[in-house]
C-alpha atoms as a PDB file:
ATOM      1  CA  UNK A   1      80.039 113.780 101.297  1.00  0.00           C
ATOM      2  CA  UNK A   2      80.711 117.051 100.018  1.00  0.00           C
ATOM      3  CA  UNK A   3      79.062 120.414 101.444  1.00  0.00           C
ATOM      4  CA  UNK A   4      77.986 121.164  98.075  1.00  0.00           C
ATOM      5  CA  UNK A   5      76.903 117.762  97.116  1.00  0.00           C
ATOM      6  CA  UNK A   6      74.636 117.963 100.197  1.00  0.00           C
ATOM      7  CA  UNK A   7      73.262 120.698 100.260  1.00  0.00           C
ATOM      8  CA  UNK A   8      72.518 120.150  96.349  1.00  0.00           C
ATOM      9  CA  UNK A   9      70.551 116.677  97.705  1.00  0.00           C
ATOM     10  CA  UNK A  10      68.569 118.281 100.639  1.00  0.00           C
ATOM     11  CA  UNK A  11      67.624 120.903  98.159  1.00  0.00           C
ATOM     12  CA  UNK A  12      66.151 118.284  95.614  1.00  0.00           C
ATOM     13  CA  UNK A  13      64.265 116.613  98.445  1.00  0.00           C
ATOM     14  CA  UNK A  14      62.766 119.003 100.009  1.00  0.00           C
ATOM     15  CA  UNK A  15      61.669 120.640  96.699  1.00  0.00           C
ATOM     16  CA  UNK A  16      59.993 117.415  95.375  1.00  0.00           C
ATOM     17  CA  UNK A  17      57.799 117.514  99.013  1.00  0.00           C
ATOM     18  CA  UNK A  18      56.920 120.682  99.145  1.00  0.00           C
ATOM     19  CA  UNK A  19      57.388 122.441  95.525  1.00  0.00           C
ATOM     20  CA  UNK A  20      54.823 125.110  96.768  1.00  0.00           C
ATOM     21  CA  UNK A  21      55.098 125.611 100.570  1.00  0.00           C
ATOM     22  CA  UNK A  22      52.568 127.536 102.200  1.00  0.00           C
ATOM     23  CA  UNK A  23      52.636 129.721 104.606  1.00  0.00           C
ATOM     24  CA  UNK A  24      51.645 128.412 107.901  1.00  0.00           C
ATOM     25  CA  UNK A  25      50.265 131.801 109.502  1.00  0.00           C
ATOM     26  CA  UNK A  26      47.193 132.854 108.145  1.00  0.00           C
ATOM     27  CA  UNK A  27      46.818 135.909 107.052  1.00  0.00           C
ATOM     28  CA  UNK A  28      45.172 138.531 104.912  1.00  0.00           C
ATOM     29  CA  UNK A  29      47.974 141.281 104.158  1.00  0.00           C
ATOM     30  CA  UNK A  30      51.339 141.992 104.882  1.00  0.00           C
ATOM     31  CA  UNK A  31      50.500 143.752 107.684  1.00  0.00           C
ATOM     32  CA  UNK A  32      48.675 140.518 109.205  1.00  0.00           C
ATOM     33  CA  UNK A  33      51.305 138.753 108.248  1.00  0.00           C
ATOM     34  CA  UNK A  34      53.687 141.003 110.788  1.00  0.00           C
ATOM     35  CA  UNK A  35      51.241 140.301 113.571  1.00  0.00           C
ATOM     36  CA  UNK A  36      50.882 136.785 112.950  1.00  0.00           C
ATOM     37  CA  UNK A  37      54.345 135.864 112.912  1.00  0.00           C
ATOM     38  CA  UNK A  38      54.945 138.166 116.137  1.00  0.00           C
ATOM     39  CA  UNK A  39      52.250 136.281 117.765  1.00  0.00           C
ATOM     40  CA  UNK A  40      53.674 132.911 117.000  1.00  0.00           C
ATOM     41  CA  UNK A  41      56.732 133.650 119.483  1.00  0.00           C
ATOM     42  CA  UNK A  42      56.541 130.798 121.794  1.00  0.00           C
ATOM     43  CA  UNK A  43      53.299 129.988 120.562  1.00  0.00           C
ATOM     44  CA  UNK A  44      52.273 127.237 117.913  1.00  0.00           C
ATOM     45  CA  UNK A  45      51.256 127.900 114.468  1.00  0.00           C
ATOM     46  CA  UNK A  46      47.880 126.273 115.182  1.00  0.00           C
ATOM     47  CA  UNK A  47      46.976 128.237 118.177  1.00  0.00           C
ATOM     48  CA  UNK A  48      47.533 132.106 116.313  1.00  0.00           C
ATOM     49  CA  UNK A  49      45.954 130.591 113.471  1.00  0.00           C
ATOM     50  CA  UNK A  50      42.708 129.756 115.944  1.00  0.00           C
ATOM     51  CA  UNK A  51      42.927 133.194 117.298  1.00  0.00           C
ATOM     52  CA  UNK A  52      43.334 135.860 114.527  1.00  0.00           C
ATOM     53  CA  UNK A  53      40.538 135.423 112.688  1.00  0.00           C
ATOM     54  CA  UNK A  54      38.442 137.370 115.159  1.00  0.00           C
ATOM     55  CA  UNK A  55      41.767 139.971 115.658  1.00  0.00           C
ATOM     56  CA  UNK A  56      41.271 140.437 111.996  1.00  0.00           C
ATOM     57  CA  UNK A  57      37.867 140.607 111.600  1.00  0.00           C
ATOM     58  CA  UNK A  58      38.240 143.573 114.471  1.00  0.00           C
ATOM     59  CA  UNK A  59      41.598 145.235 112.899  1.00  0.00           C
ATOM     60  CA  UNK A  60      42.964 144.229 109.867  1.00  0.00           C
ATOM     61  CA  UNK A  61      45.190 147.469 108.840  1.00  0.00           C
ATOM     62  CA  UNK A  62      47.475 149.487 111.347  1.00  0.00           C
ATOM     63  CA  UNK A  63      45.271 152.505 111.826  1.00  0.00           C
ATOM     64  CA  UNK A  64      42.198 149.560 113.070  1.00  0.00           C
ATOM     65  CA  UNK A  65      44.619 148.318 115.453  1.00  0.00           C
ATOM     66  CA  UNK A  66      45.699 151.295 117.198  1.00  0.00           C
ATOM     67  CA  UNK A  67      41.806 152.305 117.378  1.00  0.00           C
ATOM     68  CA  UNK A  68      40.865 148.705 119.170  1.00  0.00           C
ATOM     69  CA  UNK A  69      43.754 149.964 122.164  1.00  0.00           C
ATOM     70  CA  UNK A  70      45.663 147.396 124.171  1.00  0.00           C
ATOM     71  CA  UNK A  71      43.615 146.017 126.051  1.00  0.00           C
ATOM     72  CA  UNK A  72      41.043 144.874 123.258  1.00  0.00           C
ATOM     73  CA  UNK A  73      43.428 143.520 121.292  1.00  0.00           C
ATOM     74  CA  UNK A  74      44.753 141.412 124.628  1.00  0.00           C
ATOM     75  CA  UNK A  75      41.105 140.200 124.943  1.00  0.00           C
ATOM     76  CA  UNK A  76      41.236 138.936 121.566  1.00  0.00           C
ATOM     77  CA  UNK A  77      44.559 137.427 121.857  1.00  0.00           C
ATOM     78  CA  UNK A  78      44.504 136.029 125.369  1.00  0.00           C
ATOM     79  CA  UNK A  79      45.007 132.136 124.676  1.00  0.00           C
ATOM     80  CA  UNK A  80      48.396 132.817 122.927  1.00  0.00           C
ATOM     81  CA  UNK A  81      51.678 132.689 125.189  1.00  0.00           C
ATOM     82  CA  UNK A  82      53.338 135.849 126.505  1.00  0.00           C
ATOM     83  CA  UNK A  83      49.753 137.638 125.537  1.00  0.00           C
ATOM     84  CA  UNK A  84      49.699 141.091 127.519  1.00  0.00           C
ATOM     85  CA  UNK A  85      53.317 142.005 126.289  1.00  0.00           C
ATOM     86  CA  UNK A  86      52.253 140.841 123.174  1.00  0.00           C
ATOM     87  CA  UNK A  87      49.193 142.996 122.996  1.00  0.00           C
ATOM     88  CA  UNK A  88      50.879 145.884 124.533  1.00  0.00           C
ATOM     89  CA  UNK A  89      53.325 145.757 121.312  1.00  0.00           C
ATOM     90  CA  UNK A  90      50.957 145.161 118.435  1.00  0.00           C
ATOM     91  CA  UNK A  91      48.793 148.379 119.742  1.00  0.00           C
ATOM     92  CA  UNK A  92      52.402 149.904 119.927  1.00  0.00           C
ATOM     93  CA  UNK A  93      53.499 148.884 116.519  1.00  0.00           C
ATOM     94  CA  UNK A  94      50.325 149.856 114.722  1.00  0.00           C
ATOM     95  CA  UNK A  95      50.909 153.079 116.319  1.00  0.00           C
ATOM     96  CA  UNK A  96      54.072 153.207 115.237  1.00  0.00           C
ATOM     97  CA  UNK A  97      53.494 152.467 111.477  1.00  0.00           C
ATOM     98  CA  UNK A  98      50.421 155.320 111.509  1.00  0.00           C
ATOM     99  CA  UNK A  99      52.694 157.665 112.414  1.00  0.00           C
ATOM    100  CA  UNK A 100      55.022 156.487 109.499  1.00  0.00           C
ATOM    101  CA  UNK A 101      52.345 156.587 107.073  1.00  0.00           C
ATOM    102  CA  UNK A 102      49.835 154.312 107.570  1.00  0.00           C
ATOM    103  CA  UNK A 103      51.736 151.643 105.383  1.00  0.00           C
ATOM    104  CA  UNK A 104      53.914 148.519 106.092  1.00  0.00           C
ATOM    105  CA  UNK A 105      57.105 149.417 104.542  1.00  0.00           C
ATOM    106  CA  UNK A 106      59.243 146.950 102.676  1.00  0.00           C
ATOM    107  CA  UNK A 107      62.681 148.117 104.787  1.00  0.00           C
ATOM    108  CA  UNK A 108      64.720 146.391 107.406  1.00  0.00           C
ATOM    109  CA  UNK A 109      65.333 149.269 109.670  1.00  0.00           C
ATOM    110  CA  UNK A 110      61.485 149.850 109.869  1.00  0.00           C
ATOM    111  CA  UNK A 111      60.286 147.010 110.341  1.00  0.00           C
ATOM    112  CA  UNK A 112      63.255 145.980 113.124  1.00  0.00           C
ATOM    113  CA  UNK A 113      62.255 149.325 114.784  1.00  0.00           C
ATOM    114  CA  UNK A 114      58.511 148.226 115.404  1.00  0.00           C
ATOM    115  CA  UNK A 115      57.737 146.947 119.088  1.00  0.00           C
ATOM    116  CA  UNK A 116      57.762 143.484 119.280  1.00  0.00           C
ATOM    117  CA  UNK A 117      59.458 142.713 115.777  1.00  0.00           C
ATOM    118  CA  UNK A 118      62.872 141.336 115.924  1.00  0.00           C
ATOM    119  CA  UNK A 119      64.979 140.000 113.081  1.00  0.00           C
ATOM    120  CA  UNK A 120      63.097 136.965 112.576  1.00  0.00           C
ATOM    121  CA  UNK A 121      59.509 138.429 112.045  1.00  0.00           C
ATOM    122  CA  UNK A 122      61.122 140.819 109.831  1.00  0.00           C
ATOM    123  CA  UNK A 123      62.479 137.803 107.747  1.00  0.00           C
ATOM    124  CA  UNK A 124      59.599 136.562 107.603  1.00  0.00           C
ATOM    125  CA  UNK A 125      57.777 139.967 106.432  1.00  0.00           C
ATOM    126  CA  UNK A 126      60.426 140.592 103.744  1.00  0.00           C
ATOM    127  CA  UNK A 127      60.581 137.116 102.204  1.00  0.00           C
ATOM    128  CA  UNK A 128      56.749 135.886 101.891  1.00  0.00           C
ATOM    129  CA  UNK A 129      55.041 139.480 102.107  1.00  0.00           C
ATOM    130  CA  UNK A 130      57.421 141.528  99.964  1.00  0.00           C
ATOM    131  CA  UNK A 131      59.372 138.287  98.073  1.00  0.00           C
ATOM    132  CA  UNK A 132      62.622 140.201  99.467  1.00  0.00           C
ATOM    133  CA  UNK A 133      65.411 137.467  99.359  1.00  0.00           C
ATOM    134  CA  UNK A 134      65.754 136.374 103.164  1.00  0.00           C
ATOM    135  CA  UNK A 135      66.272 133.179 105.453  1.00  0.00           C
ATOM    136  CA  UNK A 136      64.007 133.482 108.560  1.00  0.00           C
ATOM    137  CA  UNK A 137      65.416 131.022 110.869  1.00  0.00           C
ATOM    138  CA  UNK A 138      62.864 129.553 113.405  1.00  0.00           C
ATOM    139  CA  UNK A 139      63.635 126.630 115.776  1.00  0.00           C
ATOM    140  CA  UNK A 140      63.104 123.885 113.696  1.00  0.00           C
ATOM    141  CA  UNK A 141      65.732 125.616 111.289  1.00  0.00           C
ATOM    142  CA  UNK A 142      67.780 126.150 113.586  1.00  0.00           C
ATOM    143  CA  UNK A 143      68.268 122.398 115.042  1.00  0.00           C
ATOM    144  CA  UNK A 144      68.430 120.986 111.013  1.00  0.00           C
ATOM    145  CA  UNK A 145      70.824 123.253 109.953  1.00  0.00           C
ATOM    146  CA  UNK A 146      73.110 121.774 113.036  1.00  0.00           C
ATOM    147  CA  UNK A 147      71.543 118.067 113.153  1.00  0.00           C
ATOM    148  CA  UNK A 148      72.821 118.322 109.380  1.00  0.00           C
ATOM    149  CA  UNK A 149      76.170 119.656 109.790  1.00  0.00           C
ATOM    150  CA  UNK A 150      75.551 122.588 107.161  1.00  0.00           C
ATOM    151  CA  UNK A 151      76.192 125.157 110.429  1.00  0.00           C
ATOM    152  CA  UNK A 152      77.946 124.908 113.570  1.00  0.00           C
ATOM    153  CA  UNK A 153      77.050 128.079 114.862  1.00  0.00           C
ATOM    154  CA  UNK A 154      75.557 128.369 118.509  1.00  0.00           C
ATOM    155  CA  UNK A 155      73.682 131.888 117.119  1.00  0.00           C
ATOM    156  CA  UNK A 156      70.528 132.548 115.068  1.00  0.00           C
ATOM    157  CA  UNK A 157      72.240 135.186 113.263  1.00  0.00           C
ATOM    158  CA  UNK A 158      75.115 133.143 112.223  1.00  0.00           C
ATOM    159  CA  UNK A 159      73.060 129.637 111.278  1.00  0.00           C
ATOM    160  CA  UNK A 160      71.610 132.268 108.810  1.00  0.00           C
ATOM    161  CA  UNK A 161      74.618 133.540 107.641  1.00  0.00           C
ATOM    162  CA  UNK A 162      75.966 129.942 106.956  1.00  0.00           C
ATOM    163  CA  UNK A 163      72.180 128.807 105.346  1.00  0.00           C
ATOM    164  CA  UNK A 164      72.533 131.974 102.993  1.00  0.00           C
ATOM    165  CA  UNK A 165      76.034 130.769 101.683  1.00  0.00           C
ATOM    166  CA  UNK A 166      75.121 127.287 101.416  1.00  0.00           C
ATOM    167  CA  UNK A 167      71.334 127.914  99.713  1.00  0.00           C
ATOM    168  CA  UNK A 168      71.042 129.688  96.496  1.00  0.00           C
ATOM    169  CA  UNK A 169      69.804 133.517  96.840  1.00  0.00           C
ATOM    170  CA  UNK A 170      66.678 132.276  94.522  1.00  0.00           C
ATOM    171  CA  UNK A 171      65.408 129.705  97.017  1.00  0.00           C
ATOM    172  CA  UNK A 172      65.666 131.717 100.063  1.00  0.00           C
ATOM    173  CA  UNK A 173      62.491 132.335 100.135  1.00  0.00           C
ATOM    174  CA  UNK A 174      61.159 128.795  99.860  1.00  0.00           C
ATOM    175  CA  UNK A 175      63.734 126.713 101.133  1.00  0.00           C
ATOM    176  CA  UNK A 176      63.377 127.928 104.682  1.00  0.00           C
ATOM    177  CA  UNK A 177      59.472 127.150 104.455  1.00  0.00           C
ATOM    178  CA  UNK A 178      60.289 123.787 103.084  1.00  0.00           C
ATOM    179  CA  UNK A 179      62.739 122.961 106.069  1.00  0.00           C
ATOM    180  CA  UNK A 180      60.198 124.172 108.449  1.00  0.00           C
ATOM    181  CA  UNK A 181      57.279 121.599 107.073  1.00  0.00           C
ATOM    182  CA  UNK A 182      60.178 118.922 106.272  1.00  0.00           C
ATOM    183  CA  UNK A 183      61.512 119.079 110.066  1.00  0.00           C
ATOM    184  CA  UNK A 184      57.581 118.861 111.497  1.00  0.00           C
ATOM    185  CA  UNK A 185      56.947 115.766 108.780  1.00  0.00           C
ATOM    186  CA  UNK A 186      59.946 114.000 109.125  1.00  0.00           C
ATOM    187  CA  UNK A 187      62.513 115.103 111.534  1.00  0.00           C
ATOM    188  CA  UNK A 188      61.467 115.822 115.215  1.00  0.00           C
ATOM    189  CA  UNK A 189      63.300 116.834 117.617  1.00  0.00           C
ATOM    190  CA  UNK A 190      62.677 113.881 119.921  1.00  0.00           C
ATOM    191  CA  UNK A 191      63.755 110.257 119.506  1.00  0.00           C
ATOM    192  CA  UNK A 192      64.352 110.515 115.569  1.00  0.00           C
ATOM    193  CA  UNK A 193      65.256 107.851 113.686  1.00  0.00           C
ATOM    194  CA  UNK A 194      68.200 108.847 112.018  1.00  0.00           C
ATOM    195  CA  UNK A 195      68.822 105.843 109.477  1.00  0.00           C
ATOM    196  CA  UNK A 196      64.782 105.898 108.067  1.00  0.00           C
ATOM    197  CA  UNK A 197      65.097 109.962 107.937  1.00  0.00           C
ATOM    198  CA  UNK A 198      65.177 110.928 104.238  1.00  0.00           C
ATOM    199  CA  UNK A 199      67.437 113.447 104.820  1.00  0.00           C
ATOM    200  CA  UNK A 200      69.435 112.491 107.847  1.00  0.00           C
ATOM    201  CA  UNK A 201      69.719 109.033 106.508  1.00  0.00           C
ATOM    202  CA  UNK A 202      72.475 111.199 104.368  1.00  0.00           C
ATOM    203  CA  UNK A 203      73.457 114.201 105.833  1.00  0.00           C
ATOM    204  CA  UNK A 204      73.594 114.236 110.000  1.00  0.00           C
ATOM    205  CA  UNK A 205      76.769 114.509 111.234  1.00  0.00           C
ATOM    206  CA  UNK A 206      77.725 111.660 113.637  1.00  0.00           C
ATOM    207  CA  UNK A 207      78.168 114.045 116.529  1.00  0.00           C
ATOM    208  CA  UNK A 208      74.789 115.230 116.079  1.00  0.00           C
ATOM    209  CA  UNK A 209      73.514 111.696 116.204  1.00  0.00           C
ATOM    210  CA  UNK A 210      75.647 110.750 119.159  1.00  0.00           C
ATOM    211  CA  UNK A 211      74.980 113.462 121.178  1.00  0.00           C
ATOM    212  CA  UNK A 212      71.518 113.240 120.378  1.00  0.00           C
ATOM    213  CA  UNK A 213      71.569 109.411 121.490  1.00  0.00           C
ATOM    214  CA  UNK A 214      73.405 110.051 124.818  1.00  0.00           C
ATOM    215  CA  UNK A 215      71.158 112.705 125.808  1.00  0.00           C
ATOM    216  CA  UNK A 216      67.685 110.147 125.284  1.00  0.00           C
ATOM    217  CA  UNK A 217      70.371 108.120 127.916  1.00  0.00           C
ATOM    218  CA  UNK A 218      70.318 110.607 130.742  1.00  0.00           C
ATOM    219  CA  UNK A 219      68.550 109.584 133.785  1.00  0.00           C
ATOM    220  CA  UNK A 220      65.198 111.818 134.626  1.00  0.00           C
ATOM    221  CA  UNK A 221      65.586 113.466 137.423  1.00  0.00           C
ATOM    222  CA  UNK A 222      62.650 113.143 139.975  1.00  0.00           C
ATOM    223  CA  UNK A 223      62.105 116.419 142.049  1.00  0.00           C
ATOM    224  CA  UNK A 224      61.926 115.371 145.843  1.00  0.00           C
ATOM    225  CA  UNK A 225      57.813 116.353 147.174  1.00  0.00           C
ATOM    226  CA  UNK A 226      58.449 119.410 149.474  1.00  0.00           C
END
């Protein structure tokens, strides 16, 4: 099958299952948005989404954060993974944006400049706070993209480049949410049925689906009790 032909059908799949994807992070601004997202790092969805309510309640603009201090926010936050260096970079970050303003800013360099925000949370921020064309790739993304041969690339950066050529600009925005929901739905990462798989059915590459099959084959290995 063609690249194009591909991509066109993945497209028209995952835009009949999810013509209006939500966003999964709950938030109330774009600023919560940032924080949400930056909490998520190695943390489920679920989990921040349990959590910031009461962060939120407590801080909800920049200038609120940077008045709750550190190690507020960490008590607020505590359940989430990685949570004193995350708390130690939204106090940072809120600090950060006061001293810009007061505002989020709809701009790359700023928001990549904040502590704690790399080029993924910025994606994010851009695309569903700001509707800036972008392609946030999380992990889900990132193992589709691959499992479906539309990116070979070993790299965040450059599975995003290839997604960007392959997607139209105008579904940037939603496609990526779309793959996100479609790979929790229907294609795990574990012990995936490739032929049932509405998309993989179609478009995994055969390596994918071999390598995938030898590596369920590999023998545990059984730590020895000290």
């Amino acid at each position: 099958m063609r690249r194009e032909e591909k991509v066109e059908r993945i497209g028209a799949i995952v835009e009949e299952l999810y013509p209006q994807p939500p966003i999964p992070l709950d938030h109330v601004n774009p600023y919560t948005l940032l924080v949400a997202v930056a909490l998520s790092a190695q943390t489920t969805d679920k989990k921040v989404n349990e959590i910031t309510p009461a962060l939120f309640a407590a801080a909800s603009t920049p200038a609120e954060m940077y008045a709750l201090g550190a190690e507020r926010i960490l008590e607020l936050i505590r359940e989430v993974g990685l949570a004193p260096t995350k708390a130690r970079n939204v106090w940072t970050a809120a600090g950060q944006i006061v001293d810009a303003g007061g505002e989020l800013k709809p701009d790359w360099e700023f928001l990549e400049g904040l502590a704690g925000v790399g080029h993924k949370t910025a994606s994010v921020v851009m695309a569903q706070a700001f509707d800036v064309p972008a392609f946030p790739v999380d992990t889900h993304i990132f193992r589709l993209a691959r499992r479906w041969g539309l990116s070979r690339a070993t790299t965040v950066e450059k599975v995003e480049a290839d997604l960007k050529k392959a997607f139209p600009r105008e579904t940037w925005n939603r496609r990526h949410l779309q793959i996100i929901y479609f790979g929790r739905e229907y294609c795990p990462a574990q012990r995936h049925v490739f032929a049932t798989c509405p998309i993989c059915s179609f478009a995994a590459t055969k390596a994918a689906e071999q390598a995938e099959l030898k590596a369920r084959k590999k023998p545990k290995v059984v730590a020895a009790k000290a």
